[in-house]
Every structure is written in structure tokens, then in C-alpha cells.
N, C-alpha and C. Protein backbone atom coordinates (compact mmCIF):
# COMPACT_ATOMS: atom_id res chain seq x y z
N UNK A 1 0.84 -1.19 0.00
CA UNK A 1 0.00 0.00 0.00
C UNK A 1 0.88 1.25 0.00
N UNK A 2 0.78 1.74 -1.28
CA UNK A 2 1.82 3.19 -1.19
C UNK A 2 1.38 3.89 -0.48
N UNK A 3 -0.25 4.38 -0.62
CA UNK A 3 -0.58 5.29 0.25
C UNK A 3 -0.41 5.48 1.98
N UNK A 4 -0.20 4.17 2.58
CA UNK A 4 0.34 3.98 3.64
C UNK A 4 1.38 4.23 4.18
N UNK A 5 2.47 4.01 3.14
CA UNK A 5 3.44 4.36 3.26
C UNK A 5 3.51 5.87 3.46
N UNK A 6 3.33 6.32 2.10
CA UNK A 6 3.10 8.27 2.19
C UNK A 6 2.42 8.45 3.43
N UNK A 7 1.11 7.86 4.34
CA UNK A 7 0.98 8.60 5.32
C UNK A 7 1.56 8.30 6.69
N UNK A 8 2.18 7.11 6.92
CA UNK A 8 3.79 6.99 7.51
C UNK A 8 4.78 7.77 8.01
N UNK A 9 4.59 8.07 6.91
CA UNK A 9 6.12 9.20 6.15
C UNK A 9 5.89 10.40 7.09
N UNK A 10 4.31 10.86 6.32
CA UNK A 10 3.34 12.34 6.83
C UNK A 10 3.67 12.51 8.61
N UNK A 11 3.28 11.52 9.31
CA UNK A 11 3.23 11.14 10.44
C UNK A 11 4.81 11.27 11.32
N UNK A 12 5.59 10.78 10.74
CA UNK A 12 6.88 11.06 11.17
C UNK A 12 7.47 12.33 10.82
N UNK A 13 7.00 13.03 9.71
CA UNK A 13 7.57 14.17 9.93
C UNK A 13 6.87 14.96 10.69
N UNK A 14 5.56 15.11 10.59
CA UNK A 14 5.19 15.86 11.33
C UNK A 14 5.04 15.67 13.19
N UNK A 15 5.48 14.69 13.35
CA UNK A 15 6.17 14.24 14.80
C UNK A 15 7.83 15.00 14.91
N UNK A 16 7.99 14.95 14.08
CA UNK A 16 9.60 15.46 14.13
C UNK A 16 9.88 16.78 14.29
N UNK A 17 8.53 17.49 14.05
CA UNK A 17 8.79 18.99 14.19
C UNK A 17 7.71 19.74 15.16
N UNK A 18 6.94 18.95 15.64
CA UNK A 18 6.21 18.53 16.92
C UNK A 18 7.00 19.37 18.12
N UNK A 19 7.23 20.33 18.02
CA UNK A 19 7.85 21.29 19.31
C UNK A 19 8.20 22.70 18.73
N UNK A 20 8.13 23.27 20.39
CA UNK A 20 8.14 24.73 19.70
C UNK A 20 9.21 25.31 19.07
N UNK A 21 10.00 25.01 19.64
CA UNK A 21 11.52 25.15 19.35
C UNK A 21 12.01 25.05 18.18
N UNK A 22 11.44 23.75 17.95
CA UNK A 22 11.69 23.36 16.51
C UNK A 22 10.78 24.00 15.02
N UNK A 23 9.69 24.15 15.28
CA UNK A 23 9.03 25.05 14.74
C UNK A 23 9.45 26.75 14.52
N UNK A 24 9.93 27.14 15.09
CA UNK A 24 10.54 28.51 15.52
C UNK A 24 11.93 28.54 14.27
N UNK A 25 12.73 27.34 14.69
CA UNK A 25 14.04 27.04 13.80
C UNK A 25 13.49 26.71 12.12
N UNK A 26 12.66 26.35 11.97
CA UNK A 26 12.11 26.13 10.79
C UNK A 26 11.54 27.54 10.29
N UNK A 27 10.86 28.07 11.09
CA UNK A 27 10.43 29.65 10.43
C UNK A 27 11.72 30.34 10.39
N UNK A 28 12.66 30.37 11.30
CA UNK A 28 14.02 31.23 11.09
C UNK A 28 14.55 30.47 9.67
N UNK A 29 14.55 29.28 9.50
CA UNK A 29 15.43 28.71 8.36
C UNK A 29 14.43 29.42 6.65
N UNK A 30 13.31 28.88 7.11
CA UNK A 30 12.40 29.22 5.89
C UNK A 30 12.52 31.21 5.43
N UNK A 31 12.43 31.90 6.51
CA UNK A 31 12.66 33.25 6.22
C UNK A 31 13.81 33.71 5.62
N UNK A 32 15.38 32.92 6.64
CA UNK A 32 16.58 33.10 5.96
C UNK A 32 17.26 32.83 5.01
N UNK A 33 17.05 31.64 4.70
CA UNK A 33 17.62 30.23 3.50
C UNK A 33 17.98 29.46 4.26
N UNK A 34 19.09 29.78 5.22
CA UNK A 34 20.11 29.13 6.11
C UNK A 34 20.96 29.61 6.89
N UNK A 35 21.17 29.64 7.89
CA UNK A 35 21.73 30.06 9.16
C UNK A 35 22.22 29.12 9.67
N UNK A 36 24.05 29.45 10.56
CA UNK A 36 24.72 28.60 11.58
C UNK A 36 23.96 28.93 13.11
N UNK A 37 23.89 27.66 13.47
CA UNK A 37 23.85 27.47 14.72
C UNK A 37 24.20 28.28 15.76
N UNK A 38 24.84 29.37 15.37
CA UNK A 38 25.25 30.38 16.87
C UNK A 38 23.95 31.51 16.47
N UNK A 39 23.89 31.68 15.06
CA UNK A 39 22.53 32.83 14.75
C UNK A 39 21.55 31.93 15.66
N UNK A 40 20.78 31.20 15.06
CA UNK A 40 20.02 30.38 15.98
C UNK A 40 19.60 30.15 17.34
N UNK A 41 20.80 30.06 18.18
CA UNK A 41 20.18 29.99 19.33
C UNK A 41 20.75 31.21 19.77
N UNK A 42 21.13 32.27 19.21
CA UNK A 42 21.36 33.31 19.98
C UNK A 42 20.06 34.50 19.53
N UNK A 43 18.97 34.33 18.57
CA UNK A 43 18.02 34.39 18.23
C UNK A 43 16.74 34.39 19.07
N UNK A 44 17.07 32.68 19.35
CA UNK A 44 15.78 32.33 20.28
C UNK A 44 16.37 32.29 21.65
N UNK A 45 17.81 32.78 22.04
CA UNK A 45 17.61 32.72 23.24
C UNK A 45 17.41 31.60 23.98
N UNK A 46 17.95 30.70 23.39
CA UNK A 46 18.05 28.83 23.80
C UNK A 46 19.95 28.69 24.05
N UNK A 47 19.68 27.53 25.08
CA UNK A 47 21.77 27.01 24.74
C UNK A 47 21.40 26.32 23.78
N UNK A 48 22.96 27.09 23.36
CA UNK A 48 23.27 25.95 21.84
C UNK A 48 23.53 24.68 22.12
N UNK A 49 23.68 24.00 23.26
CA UNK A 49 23.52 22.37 22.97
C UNK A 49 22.16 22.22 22.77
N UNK A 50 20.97 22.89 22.88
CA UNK A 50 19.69 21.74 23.05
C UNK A 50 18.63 22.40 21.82
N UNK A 51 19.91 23.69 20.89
CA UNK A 51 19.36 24.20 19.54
C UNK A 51 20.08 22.91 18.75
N UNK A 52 21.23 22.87 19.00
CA UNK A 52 22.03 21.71 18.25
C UNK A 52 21.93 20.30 18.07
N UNK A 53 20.82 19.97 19.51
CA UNK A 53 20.39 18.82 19.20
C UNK A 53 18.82 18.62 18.31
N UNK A 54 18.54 19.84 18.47
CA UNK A 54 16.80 19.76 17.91
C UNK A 54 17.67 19.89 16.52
N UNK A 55 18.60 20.79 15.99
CA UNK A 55 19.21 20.15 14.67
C UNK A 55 19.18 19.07 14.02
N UNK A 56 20.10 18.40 15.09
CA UNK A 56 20.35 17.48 14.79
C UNK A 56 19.57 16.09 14.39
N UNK A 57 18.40 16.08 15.53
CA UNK A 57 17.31 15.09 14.97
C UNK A 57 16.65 15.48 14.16
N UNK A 58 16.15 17.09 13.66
CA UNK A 58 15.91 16.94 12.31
C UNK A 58 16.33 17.19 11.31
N UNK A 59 17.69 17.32 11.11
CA UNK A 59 18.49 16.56 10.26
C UNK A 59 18.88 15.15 9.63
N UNK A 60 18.58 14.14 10.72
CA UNK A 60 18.60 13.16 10.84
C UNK A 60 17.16 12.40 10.26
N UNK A 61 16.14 13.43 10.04
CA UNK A 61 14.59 12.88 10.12
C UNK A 61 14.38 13.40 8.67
N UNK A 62 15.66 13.88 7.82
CA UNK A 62 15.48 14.72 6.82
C UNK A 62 14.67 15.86 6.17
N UNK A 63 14.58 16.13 7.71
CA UNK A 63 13.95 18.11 7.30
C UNK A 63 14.98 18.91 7.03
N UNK A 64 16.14 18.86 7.26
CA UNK A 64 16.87 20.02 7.42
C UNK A 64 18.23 19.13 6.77
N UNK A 65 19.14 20.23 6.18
CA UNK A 65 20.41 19.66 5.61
C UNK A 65 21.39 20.68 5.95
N UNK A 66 22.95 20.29 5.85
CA UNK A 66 23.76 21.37 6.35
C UNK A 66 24.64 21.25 5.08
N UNK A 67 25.31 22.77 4.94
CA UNK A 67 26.40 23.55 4.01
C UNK A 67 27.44 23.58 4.95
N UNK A 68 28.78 22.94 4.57
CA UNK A 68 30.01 23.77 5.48
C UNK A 68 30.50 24.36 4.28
N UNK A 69 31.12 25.63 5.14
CA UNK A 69 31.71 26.73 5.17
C UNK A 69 33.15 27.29 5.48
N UNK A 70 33.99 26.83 5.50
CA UNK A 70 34.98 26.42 6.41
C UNK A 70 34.95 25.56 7.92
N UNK A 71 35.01 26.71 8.83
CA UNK A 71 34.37 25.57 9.85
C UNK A 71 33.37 26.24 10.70
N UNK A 72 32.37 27.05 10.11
CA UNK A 72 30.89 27.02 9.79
C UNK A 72 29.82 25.72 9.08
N UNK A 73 28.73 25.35 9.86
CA UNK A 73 28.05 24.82 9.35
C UNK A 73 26.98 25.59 9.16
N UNK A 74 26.08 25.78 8.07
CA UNK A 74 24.80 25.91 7.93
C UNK A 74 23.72 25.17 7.51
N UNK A 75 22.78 25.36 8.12
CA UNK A 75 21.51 24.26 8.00
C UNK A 75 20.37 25.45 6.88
N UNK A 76 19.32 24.41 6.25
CA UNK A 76 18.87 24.46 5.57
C UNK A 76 17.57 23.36 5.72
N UNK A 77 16.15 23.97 4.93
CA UNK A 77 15.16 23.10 4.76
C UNK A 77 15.28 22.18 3.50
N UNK A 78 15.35 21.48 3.32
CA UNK A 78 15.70 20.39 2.61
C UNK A 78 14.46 20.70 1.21
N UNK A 79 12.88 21.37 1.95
CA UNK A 79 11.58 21.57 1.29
C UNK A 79 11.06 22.09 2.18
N UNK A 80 10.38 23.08 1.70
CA UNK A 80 9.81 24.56 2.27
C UNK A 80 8.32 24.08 2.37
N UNK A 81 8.14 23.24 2.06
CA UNK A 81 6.73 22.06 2.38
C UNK A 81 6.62 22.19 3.50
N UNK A 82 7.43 22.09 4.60
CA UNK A 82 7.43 22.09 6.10
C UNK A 82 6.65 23.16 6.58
N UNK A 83 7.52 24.62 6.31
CA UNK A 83 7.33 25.57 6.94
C UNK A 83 6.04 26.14 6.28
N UNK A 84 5.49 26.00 5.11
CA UNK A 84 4.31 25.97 4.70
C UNK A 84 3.05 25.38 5.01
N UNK A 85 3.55 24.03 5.85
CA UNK A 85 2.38 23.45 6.74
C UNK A 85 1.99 24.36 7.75
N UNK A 86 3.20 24.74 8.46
CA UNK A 86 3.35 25.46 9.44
C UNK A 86 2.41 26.35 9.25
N UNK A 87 2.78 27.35 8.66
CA UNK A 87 2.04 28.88 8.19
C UNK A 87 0.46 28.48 8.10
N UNK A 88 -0.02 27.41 7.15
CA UNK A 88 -1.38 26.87 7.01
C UNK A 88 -2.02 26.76 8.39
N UNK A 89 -1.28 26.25 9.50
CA UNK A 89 -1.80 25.52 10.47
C UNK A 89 -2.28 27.44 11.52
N UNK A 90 -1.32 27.96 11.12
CA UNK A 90 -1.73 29.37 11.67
C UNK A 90 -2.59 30.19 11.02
N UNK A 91 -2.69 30.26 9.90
CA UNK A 91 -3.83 30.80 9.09
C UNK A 91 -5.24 30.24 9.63
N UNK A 92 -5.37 29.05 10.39
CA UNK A 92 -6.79 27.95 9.88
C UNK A 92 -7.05 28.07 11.22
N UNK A 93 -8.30 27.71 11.53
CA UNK A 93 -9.38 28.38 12.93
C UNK A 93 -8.96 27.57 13.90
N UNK A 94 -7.81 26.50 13.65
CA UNK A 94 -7.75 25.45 14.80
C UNK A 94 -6.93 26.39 15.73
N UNK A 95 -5.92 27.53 15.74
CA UNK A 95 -5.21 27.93 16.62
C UNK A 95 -6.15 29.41 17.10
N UNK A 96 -7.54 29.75 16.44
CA UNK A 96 -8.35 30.62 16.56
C UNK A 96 -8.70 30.39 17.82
């Protein structure tokens, strides 16, 4: 069943970005292109270990991808699909 699969898929990502934090990093990524990790949590005002780990798992969950730079990393949305759910979910009467 493909379609199962696709809503699988649906389900895990949208578990993966299932926090505020992480949501927040996705609107900073989607507005910017891509930003290192010190913009980021010096932004939201988070330590950078627990911006770096919400990175990291969704990086790992393939929302997000990184550019090095020398020895800069920058992250990136892999698909702006994400942060477009996002925006939908604030437009629509459920957060009314």
C-alpha cells in the first residue's frame, strides 16, 4: 500500500517537528535560506547544545540539511513544504 506508506512518512515528519523550538528554527530557516547554529540559538535565546540537538534530529529525520563553510556549518530546509504546513496551520481556525 503506497498510500500507507506516504501517510507513515506524513506522520513522522510531522512528529519530528512537533515542538516549539523546533518550529521557531524552521520559520528562522524558511525566512533566511540558512543560518549557523550560533545565529540560531542566539536568536531564540536557547543554549546551543539543546538548539544543536533539535538540529540534529531533524536533520537526521530529513527536514533540514547542512552547508560547510569552512568551519561554519549551515543548515537548511531540505523543502519549504514544512514551513508551509506550518504557516497553514496558523492561518486555519484550529489555533483561533
Amino acid at each position: 500500500m503506497e498510500n500507507d506508506k506516504k501517510i507513515e512518512k506524513a506522520a513522522y515528519v510531522l512528529k519530528a517537528v512537533a515542538h516549539p523550538l523546533r518550529i521557531k528554527i524552521i520559520q528562522m530557516l524558511h525566512e533566511n535560506k540558512e543560518l549557523n547554529v550560533s545565529t540560531i540559538y542566539k536568536n531564540l535565546h536557547a543554549e546551543q547544545s539543546l538548539i544543536s540537538h533539535h538540529l540534529i534530529n531533524m536533520r537526521d529525520k530529513g527536514i533540514l540539511e547542512i552547508r560547510r563553510s569552512g568551519k561554519n556549518i549551515y543548515y537548511f530546509l531540505v523543502d519549504n513544504a514544512v514551513a508551509e504546513i506550518i504557516e497553514c496551520i496558523y492561518k486555519s481556525k484550529i489555533l483561533a
